[in-house]
C-alpha atoms as a PDB file:
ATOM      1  CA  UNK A   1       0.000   0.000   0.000  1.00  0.00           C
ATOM      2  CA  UNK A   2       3.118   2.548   0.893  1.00  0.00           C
ATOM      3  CA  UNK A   3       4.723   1.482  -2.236  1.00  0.00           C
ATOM      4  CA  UNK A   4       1.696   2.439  -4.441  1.00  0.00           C
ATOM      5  CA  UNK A   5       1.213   5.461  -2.603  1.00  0.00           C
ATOM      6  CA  UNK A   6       4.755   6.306  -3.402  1.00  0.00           C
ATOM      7  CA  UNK A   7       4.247   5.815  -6.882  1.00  0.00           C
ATOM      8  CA  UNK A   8       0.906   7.511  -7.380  1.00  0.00           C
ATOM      9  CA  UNK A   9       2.757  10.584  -5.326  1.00  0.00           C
ATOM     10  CA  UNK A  10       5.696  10.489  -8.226  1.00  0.00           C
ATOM     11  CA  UNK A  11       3.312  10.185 -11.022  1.00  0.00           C
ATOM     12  CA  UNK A  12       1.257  13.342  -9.740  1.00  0.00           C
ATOM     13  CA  UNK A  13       4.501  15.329  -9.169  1.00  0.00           C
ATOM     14  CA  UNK A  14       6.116  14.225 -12.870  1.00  0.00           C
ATOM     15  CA  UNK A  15       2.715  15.014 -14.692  1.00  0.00           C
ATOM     16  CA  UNK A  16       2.311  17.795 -12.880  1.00  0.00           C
ATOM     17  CA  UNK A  17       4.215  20.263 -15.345  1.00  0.00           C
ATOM     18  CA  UNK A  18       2.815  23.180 -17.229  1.00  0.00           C
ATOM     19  CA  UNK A  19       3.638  24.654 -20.595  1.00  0.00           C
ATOM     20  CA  UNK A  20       2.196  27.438 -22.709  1.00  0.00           C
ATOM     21  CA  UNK A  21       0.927  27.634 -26.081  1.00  0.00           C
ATOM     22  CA  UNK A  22      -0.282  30.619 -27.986  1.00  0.00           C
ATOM     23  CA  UNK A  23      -1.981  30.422 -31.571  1.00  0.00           C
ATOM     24  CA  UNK A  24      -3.395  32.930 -33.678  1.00  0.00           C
ATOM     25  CA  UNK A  25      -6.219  32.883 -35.572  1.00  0.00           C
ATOM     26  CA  UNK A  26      -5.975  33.696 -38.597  1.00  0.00           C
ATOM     27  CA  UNK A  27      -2.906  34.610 -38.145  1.00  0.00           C
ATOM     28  CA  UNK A  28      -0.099  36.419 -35.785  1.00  0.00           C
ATOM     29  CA  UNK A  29       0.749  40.081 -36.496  1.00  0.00           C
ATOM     30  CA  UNK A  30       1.982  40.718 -39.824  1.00  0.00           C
ATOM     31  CA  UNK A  31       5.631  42.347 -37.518  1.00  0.00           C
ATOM     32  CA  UNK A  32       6.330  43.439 -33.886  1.00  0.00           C
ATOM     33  CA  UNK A  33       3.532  45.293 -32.859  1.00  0.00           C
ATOM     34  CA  UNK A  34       5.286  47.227 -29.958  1.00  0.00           C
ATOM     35  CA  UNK A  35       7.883  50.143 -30.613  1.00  0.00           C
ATOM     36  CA  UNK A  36      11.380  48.754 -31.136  1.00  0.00           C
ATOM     37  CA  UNK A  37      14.283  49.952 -28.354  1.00  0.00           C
ATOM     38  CA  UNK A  38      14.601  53.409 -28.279  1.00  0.00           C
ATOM     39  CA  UNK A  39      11.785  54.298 -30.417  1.00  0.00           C
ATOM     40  CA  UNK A  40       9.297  56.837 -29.169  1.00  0.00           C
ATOM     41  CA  UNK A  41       5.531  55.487 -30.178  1.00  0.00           C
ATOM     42  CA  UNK A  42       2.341  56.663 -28.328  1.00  0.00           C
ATOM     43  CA  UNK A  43      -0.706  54.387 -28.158  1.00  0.00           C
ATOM     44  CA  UNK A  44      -4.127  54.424 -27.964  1.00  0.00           C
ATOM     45  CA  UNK A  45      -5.493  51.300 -26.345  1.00  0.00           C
ATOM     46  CA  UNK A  46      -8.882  50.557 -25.756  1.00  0.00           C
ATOM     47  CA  UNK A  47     -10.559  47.757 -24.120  1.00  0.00           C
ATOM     48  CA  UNK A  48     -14.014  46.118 -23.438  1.00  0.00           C
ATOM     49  CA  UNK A  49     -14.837  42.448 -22.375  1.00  0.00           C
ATOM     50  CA  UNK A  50     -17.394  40.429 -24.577  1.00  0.00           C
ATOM     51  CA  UNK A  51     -18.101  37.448 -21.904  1.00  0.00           C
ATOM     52  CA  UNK A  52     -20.031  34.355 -23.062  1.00  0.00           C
ATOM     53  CA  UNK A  53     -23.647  34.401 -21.497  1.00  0.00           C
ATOM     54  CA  UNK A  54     -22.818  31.702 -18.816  1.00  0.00           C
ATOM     55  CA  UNK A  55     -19.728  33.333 -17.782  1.00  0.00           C
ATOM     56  CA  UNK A  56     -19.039  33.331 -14.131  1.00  0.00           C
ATOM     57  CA  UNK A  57     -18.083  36.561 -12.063  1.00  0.00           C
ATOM     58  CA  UNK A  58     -18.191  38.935 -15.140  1.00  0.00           C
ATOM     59  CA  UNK A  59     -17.263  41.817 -12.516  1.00  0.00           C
ATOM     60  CA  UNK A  60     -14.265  40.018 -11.204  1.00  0.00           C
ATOM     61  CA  UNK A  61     -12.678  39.367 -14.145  1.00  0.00           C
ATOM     62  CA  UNK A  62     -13.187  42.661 -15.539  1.00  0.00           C
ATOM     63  CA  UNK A  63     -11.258  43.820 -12.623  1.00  0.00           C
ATOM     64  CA  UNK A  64      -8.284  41.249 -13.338  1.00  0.00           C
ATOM     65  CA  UNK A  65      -8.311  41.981 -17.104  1.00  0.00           C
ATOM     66  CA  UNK A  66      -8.296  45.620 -16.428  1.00  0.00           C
ATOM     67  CA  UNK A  67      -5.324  45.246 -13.551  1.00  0.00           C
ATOM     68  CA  UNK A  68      -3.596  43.052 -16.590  1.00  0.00           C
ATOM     69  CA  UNK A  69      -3.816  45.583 -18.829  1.00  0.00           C
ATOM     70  CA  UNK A  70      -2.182  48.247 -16.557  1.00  0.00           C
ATOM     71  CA  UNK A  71       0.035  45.789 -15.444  1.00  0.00           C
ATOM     72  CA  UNK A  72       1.446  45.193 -18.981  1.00  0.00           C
ATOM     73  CA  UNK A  73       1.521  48.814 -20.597  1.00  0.00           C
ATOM     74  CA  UNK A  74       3.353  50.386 -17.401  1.00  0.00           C
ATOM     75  CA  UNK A  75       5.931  48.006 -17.330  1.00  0.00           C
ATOM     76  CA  UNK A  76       6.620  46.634 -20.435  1.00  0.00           C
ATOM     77  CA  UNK A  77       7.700  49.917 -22.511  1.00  0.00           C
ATOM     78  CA  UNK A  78       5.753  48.435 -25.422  1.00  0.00           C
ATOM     79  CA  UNK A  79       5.071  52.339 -26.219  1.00  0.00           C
ATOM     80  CA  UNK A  80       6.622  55.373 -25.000  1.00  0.00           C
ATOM     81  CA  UNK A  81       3.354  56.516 -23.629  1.00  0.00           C
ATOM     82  CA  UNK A  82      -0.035  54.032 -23.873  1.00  0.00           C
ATOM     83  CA  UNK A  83      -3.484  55.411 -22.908  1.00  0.00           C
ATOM     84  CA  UNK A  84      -5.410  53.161 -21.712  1.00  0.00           C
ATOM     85  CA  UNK A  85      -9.237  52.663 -22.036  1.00  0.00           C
ATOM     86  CA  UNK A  86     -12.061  50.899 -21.393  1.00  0.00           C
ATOM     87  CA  UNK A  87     -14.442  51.495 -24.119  1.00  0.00           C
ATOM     88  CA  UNK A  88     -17.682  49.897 -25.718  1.00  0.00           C
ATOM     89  CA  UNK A  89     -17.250  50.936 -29.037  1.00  0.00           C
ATOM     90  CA  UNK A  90     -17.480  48.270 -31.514  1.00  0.00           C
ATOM     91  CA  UNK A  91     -14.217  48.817 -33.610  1.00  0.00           C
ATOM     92  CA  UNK A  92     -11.293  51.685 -33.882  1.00  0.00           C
ATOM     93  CA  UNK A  93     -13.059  53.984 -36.341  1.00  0.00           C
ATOM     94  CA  UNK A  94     -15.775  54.235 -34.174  1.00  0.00           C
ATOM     95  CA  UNK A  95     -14.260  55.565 -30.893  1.00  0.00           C
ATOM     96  CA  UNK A  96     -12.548  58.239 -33.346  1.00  0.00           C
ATOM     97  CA  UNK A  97     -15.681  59.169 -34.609  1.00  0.00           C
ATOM     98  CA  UNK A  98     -16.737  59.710 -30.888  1.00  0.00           C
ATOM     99  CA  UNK A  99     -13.589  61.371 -29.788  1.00  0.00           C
ATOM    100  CA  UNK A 100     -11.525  62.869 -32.408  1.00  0.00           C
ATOM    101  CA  UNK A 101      -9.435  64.511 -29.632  1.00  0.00           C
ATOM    102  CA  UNK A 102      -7.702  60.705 -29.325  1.00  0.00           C
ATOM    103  CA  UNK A 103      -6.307  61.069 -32.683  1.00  0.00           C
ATOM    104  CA  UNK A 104      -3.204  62.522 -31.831  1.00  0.00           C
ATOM    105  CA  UNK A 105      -1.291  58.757 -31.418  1.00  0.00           C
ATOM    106  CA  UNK A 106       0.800  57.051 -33.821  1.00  0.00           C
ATOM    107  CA  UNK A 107      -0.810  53.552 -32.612  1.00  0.00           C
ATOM    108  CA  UNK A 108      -4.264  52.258 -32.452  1.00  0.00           C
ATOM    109  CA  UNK A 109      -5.150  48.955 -30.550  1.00  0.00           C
ATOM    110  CA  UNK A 110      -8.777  47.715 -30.028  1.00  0.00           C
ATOM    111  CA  UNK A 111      -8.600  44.454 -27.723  1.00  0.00           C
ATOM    112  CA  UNK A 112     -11.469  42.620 -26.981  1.00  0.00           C
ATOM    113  CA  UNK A 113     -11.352  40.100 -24.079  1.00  0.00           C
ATOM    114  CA  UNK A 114     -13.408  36.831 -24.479  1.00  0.00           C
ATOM    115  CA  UNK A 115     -12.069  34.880 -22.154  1.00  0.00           C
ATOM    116  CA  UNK A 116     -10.203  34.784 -19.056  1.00  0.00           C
ATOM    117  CA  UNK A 117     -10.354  31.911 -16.707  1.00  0.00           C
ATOM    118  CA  UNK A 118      -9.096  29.007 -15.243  1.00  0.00           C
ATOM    119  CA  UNK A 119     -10.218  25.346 -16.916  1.00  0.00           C
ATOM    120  CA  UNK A 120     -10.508  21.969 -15.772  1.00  0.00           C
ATOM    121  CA  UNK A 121     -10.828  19.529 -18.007  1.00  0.00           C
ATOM    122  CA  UNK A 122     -11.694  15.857 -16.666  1.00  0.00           C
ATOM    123  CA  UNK A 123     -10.134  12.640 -18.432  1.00  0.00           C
ATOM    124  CA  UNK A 124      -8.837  14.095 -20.930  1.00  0.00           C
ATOM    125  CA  UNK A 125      -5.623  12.090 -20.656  1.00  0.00           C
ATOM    126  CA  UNK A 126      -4.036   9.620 -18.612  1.00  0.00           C
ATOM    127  CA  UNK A 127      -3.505  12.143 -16.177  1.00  0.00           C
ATOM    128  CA  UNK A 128      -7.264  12.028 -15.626  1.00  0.00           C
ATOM    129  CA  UNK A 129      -7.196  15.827 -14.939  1.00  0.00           C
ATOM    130  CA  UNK A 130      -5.867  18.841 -16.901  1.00  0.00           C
ATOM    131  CA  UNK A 131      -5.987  22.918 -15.895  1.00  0.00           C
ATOM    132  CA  UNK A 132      -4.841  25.736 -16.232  1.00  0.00           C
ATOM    133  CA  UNK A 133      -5.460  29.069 -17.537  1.00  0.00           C
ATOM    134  CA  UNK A 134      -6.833  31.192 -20.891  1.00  0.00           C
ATOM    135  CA  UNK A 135      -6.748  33.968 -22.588  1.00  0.00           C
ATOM    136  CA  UNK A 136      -8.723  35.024 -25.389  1.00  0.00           C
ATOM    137  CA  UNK A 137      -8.399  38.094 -27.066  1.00  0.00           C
ATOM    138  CA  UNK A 138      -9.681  39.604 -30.045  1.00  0.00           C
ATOM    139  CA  UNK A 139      -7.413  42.742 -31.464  1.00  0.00           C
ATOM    140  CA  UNK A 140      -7.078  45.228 -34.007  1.00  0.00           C
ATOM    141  CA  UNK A 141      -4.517  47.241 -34.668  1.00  0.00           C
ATOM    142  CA  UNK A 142      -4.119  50.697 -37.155  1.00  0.00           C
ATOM    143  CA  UNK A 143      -1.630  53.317 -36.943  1.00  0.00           C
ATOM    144  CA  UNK A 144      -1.829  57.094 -37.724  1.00  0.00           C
ATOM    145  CA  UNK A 145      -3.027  57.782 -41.145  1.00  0.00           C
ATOM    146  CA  UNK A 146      -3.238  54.377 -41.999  1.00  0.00           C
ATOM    147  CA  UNK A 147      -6.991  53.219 -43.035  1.00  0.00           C
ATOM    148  CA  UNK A 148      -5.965  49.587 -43.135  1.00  0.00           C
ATOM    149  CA  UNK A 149      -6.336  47.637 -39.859  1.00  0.00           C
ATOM    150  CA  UNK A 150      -4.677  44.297 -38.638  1.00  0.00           C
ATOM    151  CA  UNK A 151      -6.977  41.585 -37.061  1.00  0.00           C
ATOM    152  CA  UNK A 152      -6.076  38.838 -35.504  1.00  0.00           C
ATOM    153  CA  UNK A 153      -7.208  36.981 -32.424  1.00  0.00           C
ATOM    154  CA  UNK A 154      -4.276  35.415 -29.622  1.00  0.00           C
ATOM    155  CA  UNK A 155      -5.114  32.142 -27.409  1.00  0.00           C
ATOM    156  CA  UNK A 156      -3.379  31.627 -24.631  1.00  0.00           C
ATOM    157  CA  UNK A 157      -3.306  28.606 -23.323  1.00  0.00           C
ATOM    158  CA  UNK A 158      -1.081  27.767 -19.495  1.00  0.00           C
ATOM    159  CA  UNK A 159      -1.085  24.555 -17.878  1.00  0.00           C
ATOM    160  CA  UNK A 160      -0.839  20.688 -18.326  1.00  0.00           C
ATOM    161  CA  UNK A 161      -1.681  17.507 -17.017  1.00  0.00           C
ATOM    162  CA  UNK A 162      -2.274  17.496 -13.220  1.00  0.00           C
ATOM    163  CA  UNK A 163      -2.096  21.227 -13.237  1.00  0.00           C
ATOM    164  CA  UNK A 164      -5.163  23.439 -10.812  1.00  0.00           C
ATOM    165  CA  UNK A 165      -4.812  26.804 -11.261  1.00  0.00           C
ATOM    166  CA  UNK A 166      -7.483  29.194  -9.867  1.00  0.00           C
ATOM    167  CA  UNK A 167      -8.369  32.525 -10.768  1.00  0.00           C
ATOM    168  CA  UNK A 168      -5.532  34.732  -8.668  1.00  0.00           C
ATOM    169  CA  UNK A 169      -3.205  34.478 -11.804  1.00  0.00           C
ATOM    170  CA  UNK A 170      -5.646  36.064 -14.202  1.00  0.00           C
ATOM    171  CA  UNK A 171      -3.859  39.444 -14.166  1.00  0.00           C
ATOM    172  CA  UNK A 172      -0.280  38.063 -14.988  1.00  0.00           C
ATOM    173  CA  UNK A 173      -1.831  35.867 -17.507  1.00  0.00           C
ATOM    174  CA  UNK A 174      -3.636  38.832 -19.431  1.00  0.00           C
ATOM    175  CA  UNK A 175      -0.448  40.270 -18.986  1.00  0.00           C
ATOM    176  CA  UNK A 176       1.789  37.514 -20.813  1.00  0.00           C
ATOM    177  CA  UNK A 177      -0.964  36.932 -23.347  1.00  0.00           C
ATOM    178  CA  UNK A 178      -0.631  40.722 -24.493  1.00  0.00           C
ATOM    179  CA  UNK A 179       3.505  40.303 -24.380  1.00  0.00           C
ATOM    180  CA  UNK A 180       2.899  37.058 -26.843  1.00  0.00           C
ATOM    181  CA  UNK A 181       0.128  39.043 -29.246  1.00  0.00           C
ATOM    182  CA  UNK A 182       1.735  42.187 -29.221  1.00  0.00           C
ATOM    183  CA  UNK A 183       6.060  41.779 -28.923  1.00  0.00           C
ATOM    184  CA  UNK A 184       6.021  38.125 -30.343  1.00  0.00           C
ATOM    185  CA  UNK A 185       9.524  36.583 -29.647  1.00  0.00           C
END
């Protein structure tokens, strides 16, 4: 009984390993959305959440996409200077349609948030149970002048086999979602 214990305890603890994976749909950005080193770029960046109808505490992970967002454009000089909003207009065009005072940046980003939350998914392996975290995000991206816009959409996926993660990570995974959508390595 101790010896299958043992090995039961191993298992858990060698399955028990996360990884992340991002894809795009239909593809990543086109280059480097972010300013390269030393370049001065300011942004416009506006937000909104578009939560499926059964989604649980809307209002709480608002808050920990907003704190992600914040989180990401103070500290990781994507742009010289970001402003950050959350908005409910339906596309870029439109908030500058509303505000044409905003259209004094170089960069435009429209991010939509679809999901953020933890998953458990039930034997779906040999591990019997799988977790983790997403992101999904829906973004479009114009710059100054430009009429064209770039869309794209960025899931990101964190966990693995064995893995429980609940939902006080949210903010740093919004966070690393936007550093894989938006400064792809």
């Amino acid at each position: 009984m101790r010896t299958l214990y043992l090995i039961t305890c191993l298992g858990f603890a060698a399955g028990a390993c996360s990884s992340t994976q991002v894809h795009y749909s239909p593809q990543g950005p086109a280059e480097k959305i972010c300013a390269t080193a030393g370049e001065q770029m300011r942004a416009l960046v506006l937000w909104k959440p578009h939560w499926r109808p059964d989604q649980k505490e809307p209002a709480n992970r608002e808050a920990a996409a907003k704190q992600g967002f914040e989180d990401f454009f103070r500290g990781s000089k994507c742009f010289s200077t970001a402003q950050l909003e959350r908005t409910d207009a339906g596309s870029i065009a439109e908030y500058l349609r509303l505000a044409p005072a905003a259209a004094g940046n170089q960069k435009y980003l429209h991010i939509t948030v679809r999901e953020l939350g933890p998953v458990v998914r039930m034997f779906s392996s040999f591990a019997l149970v799988e977790g983790g975290t997403e992101v999904v995000l829906d973004i479009e991206v114009s710059e100054a002048g430009n009429t064209h816009t770039e869309k794209f959409t960025v899931h990101w996926q964190n966990g693995g086999a064995w893995v429980l993660k609940g939902v006080k990570t949210l903010s740093a995974d919004l966070s690393a979602a936007l550093t894989a959508a938006l400064a792809p390595t």
